[in-house]
Protein backbone atom coordinates (compact mmCIF):
# COMPACT_ATOMS: atom_id res chain seq x y z
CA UNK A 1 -136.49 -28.92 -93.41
CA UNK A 2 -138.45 -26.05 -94.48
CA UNK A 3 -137.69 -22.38 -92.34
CA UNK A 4 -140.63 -21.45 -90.31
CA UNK A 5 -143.25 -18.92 -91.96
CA UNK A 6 -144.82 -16.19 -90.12
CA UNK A 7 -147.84 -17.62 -90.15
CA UNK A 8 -146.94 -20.85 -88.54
CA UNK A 9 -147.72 -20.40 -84.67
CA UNK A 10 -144.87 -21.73 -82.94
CA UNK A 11 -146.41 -23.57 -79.75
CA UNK A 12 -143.30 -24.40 -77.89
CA UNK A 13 -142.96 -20.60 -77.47
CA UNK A 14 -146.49 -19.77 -76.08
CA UNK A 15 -145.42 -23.08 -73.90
CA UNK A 16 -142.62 -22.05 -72.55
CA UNK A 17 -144.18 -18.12 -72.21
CA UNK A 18 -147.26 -19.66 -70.10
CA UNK A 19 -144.96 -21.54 -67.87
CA UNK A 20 -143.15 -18.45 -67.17
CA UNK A 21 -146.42 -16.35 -66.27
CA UNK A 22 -147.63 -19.41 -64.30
CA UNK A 23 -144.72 -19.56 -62.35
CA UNK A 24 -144.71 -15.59 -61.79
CA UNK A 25 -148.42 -16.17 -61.00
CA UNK A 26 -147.78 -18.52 -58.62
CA UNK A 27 -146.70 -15.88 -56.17
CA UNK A 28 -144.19 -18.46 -55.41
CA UNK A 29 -146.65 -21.18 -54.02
CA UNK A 30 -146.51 -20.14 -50.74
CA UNK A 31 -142.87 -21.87 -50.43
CA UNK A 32 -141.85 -18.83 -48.70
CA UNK A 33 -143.88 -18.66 -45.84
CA UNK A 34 -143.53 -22.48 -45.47
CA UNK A 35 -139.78 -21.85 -45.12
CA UNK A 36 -140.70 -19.12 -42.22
CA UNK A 37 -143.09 -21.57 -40.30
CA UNK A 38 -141.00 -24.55 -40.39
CA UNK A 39 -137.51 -24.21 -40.02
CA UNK A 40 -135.09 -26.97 -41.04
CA UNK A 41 -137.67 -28.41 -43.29
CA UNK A 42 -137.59 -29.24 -46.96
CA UNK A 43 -139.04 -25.72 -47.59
CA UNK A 44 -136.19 -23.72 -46.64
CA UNK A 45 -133.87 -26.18 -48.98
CA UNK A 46 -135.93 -24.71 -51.50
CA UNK A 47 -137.25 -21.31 -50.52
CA UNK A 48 -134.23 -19.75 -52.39
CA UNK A 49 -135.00 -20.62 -55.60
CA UNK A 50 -138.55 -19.04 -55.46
CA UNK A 51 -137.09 -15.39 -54.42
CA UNK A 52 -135.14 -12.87 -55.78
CA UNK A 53 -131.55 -12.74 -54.84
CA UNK A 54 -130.58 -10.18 -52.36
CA UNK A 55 -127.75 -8.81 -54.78
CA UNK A 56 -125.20 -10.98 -56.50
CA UNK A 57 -126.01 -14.66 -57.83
CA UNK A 58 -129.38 -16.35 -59.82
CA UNK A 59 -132.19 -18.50 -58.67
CA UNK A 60 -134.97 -19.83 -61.03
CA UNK A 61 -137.66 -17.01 -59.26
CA UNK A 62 -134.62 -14.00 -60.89
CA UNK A 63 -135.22 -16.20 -64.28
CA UNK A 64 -139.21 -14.96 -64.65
CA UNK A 65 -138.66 -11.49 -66.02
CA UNK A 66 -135.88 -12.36 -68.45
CA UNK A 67 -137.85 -14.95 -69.57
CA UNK A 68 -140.67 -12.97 -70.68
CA UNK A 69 -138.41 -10.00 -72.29
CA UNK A 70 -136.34 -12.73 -74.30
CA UNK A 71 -139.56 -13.84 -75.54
CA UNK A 72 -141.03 -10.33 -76.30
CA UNK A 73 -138.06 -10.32 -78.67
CA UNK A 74 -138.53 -14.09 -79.90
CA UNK A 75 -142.09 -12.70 -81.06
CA UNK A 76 -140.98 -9.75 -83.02
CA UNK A 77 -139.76 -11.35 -86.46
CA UNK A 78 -142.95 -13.15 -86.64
CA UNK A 79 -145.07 -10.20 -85.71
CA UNK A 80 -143.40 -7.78 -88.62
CA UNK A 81 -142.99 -10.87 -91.03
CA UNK A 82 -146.85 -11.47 -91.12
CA UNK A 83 -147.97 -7.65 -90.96
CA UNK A 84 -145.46 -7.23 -93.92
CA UNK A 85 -146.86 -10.06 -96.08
CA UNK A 86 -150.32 -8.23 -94.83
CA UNK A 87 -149.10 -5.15 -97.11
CA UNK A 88 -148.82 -3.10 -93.98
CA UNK A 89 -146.05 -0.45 -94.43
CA UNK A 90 -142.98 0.31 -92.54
CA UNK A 91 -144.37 3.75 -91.05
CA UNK A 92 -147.19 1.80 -89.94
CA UNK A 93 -145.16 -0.65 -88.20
CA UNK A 94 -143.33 1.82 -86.85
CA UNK A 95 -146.57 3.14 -85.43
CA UNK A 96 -147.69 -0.05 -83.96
CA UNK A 97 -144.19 -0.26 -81.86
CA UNK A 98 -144.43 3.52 -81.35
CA UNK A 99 -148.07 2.94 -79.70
CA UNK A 100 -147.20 -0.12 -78.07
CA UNK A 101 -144.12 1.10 -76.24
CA UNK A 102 -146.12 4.47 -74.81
CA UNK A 103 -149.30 2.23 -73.74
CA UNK A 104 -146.89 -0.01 -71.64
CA UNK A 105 -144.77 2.62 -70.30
CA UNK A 106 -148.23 3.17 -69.02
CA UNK A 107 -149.39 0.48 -67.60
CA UNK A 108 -146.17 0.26 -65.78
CA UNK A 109 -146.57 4.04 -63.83
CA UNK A 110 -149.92 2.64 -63.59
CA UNK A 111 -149.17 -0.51 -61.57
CA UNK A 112 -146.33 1.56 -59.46
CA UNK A 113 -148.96 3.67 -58.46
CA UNK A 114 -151.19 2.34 -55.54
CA UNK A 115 -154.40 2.92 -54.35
CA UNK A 116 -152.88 4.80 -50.96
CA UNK A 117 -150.90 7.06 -53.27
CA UNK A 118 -152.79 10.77 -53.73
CA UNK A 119 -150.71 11.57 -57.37
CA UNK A 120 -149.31 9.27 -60.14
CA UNK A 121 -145.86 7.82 -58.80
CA UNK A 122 -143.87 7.83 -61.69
CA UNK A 123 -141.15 4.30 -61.46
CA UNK A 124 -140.02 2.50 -64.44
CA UNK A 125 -138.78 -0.34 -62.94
CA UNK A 126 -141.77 -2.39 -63.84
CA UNK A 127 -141.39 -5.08 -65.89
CA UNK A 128 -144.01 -3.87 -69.02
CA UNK A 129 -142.85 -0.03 -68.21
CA UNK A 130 -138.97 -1.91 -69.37
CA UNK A 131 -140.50 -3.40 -71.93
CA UNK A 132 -142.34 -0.17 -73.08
CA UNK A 133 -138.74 2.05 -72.76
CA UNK A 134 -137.18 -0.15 -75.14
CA UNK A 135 -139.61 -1.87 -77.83
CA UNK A 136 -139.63 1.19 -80.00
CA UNK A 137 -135.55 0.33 -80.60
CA UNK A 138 -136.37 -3.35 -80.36
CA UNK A 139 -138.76 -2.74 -83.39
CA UNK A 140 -135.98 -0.57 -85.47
CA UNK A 141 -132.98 -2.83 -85.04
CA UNK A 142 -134.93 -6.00 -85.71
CA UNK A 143 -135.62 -4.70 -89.09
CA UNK A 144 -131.92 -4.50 -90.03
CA UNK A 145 -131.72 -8.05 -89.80
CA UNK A 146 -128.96 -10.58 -86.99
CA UNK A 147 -125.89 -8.96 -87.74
CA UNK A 148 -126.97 -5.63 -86.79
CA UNK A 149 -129.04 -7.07 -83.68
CA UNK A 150 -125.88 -8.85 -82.48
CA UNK A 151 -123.73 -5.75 -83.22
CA UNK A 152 -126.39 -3.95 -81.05
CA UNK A 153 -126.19 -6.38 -78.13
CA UNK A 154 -122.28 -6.25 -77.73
CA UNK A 155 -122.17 -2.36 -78.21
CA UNK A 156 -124.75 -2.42 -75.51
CA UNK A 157 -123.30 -4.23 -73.12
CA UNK A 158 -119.95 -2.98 -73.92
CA UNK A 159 -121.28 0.37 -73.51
CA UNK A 160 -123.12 -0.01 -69.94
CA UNK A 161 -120.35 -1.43 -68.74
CA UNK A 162 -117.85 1.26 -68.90
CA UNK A 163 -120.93 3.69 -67.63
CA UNK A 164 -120.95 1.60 -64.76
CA UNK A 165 -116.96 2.06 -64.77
CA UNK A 166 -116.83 5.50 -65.45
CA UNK A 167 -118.61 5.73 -62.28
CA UNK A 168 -116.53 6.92 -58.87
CA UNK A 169 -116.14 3.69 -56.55
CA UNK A 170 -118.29 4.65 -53.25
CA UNK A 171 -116.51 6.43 -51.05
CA UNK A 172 -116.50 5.57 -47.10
CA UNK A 173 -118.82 8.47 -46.30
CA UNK A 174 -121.37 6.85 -49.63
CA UNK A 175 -121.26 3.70 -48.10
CA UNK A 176 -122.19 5.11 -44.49
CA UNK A 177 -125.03 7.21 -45.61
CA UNK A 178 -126.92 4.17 -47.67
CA UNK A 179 -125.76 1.99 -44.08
CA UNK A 180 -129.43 2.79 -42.78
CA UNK A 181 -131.21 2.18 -46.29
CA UNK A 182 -133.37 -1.18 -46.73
CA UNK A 183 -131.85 -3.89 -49.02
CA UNK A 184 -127.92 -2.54 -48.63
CA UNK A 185 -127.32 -5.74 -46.36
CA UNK A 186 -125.74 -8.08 -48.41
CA UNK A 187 -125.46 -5.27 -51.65
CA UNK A 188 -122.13 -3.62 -50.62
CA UNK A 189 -119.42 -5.35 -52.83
CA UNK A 190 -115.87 -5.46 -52.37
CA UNK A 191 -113.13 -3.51 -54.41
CA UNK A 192 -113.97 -3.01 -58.39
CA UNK A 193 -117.09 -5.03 -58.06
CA UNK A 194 -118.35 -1.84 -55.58
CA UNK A 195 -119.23 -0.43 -59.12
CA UNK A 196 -122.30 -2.22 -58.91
CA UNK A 197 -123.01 -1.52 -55.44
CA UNK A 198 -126.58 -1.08 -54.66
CA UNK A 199 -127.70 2.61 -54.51
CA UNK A 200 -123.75 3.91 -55.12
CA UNK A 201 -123.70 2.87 -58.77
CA UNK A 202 -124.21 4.99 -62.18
CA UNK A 203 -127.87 3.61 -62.71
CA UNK A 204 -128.45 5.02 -59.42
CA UNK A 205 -127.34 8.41 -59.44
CA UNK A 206 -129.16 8.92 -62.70
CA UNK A 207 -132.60 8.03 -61.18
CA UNK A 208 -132.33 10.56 -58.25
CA UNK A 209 -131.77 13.32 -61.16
CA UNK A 210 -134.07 12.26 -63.99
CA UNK A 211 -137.15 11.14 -61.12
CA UNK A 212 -137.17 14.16 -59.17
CA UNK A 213 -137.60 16.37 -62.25
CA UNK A 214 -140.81 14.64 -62.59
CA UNK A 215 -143.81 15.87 -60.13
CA UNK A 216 -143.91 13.60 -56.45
CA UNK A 217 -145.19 13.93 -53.16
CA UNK A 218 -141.42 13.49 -52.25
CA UNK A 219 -137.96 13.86 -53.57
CA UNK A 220 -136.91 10.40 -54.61
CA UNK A 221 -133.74 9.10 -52.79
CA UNK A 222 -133.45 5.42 -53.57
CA UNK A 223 -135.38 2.32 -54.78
CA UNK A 224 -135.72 -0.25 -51.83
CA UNK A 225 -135.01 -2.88 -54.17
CA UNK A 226 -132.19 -1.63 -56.07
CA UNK A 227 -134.08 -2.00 -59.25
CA UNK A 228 -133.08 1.58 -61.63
CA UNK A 229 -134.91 3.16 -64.66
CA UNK A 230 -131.80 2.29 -66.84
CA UNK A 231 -132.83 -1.45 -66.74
CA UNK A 232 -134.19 -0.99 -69.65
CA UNK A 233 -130.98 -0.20 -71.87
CA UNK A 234 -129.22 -4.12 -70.73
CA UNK A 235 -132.63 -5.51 -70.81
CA UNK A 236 -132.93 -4.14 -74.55
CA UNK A 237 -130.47 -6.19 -75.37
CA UNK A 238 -132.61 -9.58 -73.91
CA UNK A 239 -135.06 -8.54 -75.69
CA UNK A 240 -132.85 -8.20 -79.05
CA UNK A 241 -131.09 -12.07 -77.74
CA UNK A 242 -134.95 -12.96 -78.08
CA UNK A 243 -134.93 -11.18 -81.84
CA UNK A 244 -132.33 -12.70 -83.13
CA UNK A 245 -133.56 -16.28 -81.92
CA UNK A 246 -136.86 -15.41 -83.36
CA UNK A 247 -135.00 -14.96 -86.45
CA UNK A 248 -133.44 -17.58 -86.82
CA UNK A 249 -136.02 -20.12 -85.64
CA UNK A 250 -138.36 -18.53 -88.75
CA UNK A 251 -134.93 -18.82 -91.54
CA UNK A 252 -133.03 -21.48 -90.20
CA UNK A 253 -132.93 -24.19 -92.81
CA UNK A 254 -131.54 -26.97 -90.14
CA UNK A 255 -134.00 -29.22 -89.18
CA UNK A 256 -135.90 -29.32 -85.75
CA UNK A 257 -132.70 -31.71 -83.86
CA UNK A 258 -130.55 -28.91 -85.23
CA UNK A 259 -131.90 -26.27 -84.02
CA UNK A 260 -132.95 -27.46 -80.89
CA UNK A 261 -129.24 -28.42 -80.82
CA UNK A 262 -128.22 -25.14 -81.54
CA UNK A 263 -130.19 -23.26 -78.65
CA UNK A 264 -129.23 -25.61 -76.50
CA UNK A 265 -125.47 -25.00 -77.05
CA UNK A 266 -125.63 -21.74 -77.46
CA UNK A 267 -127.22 -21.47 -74.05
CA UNK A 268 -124.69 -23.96 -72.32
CA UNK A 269 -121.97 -21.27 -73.53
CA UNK A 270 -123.26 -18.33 -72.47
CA UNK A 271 -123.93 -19.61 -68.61
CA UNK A 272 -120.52 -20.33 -68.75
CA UNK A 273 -119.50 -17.20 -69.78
CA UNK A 274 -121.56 -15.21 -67.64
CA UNK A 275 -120.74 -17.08 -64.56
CA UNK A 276 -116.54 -16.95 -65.76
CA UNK A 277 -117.20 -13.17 -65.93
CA UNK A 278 -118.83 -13.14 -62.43
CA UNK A 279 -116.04 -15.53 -60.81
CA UNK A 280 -113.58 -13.77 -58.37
CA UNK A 281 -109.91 -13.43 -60.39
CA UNK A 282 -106.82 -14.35 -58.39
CA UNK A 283 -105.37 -11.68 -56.54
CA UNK A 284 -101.55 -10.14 -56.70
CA UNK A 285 -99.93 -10.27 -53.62
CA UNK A 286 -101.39 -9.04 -50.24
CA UNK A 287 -104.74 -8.64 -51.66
CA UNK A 288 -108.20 -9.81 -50.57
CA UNK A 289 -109.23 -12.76 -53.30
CA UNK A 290 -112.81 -11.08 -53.06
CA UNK A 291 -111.43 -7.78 -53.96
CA UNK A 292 -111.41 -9.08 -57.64
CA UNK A 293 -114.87 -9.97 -58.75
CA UNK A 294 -114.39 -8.78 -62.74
CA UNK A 295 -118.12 -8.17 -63.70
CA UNK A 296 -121.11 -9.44 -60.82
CA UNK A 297 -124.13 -11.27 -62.00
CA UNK A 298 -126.72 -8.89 -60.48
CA UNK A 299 -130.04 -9.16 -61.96
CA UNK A 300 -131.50 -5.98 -59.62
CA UNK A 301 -129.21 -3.65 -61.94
CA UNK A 302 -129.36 -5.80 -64.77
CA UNK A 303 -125.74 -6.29 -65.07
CA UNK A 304 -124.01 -7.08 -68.56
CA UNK A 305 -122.97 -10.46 -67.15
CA UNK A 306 -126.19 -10.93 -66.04
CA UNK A 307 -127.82 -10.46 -69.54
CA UNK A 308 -125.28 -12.94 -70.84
CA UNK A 309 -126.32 -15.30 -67.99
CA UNK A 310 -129.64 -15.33 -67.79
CA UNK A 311 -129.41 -15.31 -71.56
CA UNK A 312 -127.89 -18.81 -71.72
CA UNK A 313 -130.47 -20.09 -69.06
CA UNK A 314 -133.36 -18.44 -71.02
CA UNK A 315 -132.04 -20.29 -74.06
CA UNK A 316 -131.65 -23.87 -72.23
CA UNK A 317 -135.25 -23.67 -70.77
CA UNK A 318 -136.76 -22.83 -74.39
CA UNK A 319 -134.83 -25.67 -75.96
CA UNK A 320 -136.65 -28.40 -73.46
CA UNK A 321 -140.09 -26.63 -74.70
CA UNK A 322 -138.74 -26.78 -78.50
CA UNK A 323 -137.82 -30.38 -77.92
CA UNK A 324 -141.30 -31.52 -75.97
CA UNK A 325 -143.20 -29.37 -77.96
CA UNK A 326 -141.92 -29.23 -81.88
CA UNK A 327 -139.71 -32.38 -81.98
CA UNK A 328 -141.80 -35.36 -80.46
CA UNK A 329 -144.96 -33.44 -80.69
CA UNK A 330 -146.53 -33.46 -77.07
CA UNK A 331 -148.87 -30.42 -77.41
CA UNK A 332 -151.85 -32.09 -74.92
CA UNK A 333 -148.92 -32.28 -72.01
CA UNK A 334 -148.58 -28.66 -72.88
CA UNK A 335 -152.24 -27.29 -73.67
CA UNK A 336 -152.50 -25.71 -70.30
CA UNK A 337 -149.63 -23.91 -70.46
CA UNK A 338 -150.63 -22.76 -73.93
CA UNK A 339 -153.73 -21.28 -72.46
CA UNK A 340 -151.73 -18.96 -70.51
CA UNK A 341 -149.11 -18.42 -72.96
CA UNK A 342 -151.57 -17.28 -75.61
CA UNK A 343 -152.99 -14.10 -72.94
CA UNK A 344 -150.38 -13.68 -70.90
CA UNK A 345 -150.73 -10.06 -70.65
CA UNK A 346 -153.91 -10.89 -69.27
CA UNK A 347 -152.54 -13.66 -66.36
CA UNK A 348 -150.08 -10.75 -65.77
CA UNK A 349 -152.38 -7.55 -64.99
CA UNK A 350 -155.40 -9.77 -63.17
CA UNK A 351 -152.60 -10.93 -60.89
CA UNK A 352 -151.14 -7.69 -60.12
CA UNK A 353 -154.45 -5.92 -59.85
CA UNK A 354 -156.83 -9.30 -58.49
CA UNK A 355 -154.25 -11.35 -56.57
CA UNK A 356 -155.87 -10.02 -53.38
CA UNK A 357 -159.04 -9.82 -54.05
CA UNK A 358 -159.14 -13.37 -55.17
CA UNK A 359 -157.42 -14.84 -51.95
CA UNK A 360 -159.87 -12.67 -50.03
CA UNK A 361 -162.95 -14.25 -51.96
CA UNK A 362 -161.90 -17.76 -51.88
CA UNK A 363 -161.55 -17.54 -48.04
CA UNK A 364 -165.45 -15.77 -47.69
CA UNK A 365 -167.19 -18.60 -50.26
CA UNK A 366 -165.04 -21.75 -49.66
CA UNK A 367 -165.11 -23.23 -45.86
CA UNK A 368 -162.51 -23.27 -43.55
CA UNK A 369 -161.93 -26.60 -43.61
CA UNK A 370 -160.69 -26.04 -47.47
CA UNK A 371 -157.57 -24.18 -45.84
CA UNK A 372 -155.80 -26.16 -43.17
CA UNK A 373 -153.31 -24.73 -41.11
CA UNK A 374 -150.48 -26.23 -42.10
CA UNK A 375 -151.01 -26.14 -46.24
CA UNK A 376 -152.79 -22.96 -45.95
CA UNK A 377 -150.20 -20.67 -47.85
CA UNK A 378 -150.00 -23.18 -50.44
CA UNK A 379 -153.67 -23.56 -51.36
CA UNK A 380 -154.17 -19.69 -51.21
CA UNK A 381 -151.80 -19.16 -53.86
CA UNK A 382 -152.77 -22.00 -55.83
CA UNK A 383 -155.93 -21.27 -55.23
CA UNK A 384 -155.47 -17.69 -57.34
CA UNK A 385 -153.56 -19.16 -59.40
CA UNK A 386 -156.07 -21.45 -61.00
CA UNK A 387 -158.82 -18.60 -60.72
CA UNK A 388 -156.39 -16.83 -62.92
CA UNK A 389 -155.53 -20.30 -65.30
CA UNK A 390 -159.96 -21.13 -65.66
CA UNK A 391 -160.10 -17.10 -67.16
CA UNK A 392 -157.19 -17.42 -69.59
CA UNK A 393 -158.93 -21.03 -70.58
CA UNK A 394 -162.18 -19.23 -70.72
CA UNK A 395 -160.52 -16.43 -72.94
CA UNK A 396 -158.99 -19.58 -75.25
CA UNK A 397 -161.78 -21.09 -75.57
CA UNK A 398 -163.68 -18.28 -77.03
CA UNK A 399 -160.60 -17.36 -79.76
CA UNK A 400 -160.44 -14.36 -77.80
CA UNK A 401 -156.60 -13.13 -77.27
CA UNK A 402 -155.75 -9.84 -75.75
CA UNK A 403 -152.67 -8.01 -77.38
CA UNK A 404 -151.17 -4.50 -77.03
């Protein structure tokens, strides 16, 4: 079996990246507020895998933004394969990543900022603004080819680890003055874990220095959410997980079973090692059991076992598309994911900046009767979400693909 070339369009990946923007589109599918109106139901069985976990753990909803990082980096190799056989030089590349990273970093301040908000409210935490903080690297260490990428992914998460470390452990008077703070209820962990406590930990004390020397209406004290500016530097290495799969989906020389194979035990490994690293270690005597959590999977703060885990997840979930998709060849089961897949920058700003508008327009021209009470949350958010799916088709259908 021949490698892939940079010119061949590998459809299992825009597959598996529209399924990911559908589902993040989705705004859930009103599963949530299901769960809330009928207690004891189905719903709330599976409410908790369409919402972020509070702190510690994984559900599929945590899996969206990984998803789309890992495949940021999948889509590299390609990318500076085909602009390289295009003649264009390695300044210009550099360019294009430069220009890239500072046009998302702005989009993401862009989308943090609101329309009630009287200056620019300068977060990170935004899934293209991560993106944006660490393509420019992304772009430099994927030119150095796997082994430096992998080197790069285990000094990173070596690295952020002992940061995290290095750290003091919250103190009893920390602990009591983030008691009042949204979020902290179930984000306080026990003994060495308490690293990674939300709003006590390293990433933490770095954003209330480096965000108040930038202008706001108010200091900054803490992110409701837990979610830091230094994201970016665990997420970098996703994204460079995604490179070096890229990679070797375009050399590999095993056929389409092996590599399939290979994603799919590579991924089975690494969930087991990122949920080994997050299991509690037994105690010595007269300690708590709990006390002993080595490294928590914590997706909020982007924890090193959490890049590892998600990582392995990430992997399994693109080896089902490989298979469907590149194996026994059903592209018409996936066509409308493709449509999304191929603009999903697109699905991903009209959601953030239509969502809203949408719902509020589908209620005004559709009647009433199109939204009964009991499905109602469902059908609004499906609703949107195939507004959103007939653009992206309409965009497909004209060749027309939007790309930063």
């Amino acid at each position: 079996m021949n490698p892939t070339t940079s010119n061949q369009r590998l459809l299992s990946l825009d597959a598996f990246r529209g399924f990911i923007m559908l589902l993040m589109a989705s705004s859930g599918f009103g599963i949530a507020q299901m769960a809330a109106a009928h207690p004891g139901s189905v719903w709330e069985f599976i409410k908790p895998q369409f919402a972020h976990q509070d702190w510690q753990g994984c559900s599929l909803w945590d899996l969206i933004q990984p998803s789309f990082m890992f495949m940021v980096g999948m889509a590299v190799p390609f990318s500076y394969a085909k602009r390289r056989e295009h003649g264009q030089s390695f300044f210009g590349m550099a360019w294009h990543a430069l220009s890239r990273s500072i046009l998302l970093v702005a989009l993401g301040v862009l989308l943090a900022t609101h329309a009630g908000d009287k200056h620019t409210v300068f977060l990170f935490t935004n899934v293209l603004a991560q993106i944006g903080l660490g393509y420019f690297l992304l772009f430099l260490f994927s030119r150095m080819g796997w082994e430096y990428m992998l080197s790069a992914i285990i000094l990173i998460l070596v690295g952020y680890t002992w940061f995290f470390i290095d750290h003091p452990l919250p103190t009893s008077q920390d602990l009591a003055a983030i008691a009042g703070m949204k979020g902290t209820e179930h984000a306080i962990l026990p003994g060495f874990a308490g690293h990674w406590d939300i709003h006590t930990n390293a990433a933490a004390a770095f954003d209330r220095w480096f965000l108040n020397m930038l202008p706001r209406e108010q200091a900054f004290q803490y992110n409701p959410g837990g979610y830091q500016t230094l994201n970016f530097i665990p997420a970098l290495a996703t994204m460079l997980g995604g490179a070096v799969t890229g990679d070797f989906l375009m050399r590999s020389l095993k056929t389409e079973r092996g590599r399939c194979t290979t994603l799919l035990v590579t991924g089975i490994l690494l969930v087991v090692v990122g949920t080994a690293l997050d299991f509690k270690i037994l105690p010595v005597v007269g300690a708590q059991l709990d006390q002993y959590t080595l490294l928590p999977v914590v997706k909020r703060i982007w924890t090193p076992s959490w890049t590892i885990l998600s990582g392995g997840w990430v992997l399994i979930l693109l080896s089902v598309f490989y298979w469907l998709v590149e194996i026994i060849g059903m592209r018409r089961l996936v066509y409308p994911l493709v449509v999304v897949g191929t603009n999903s920058i697109v699905i991903y700003l009209l959601h953030s900046l239509c969502a809203g508008w949408i719902n509020e327009n589908l209620h005004k021209h559709l009647p009433e009767t199109a939204f009964p009470a009991y499905w109602a949350p469902v059908i609004e958010r499906c609703g949107v979400l195939f507004v959103l799916w007939l653009v992206c088709w309409w965009l497909y259908k004209q060749k027309a693909f939007i790309k930063l």
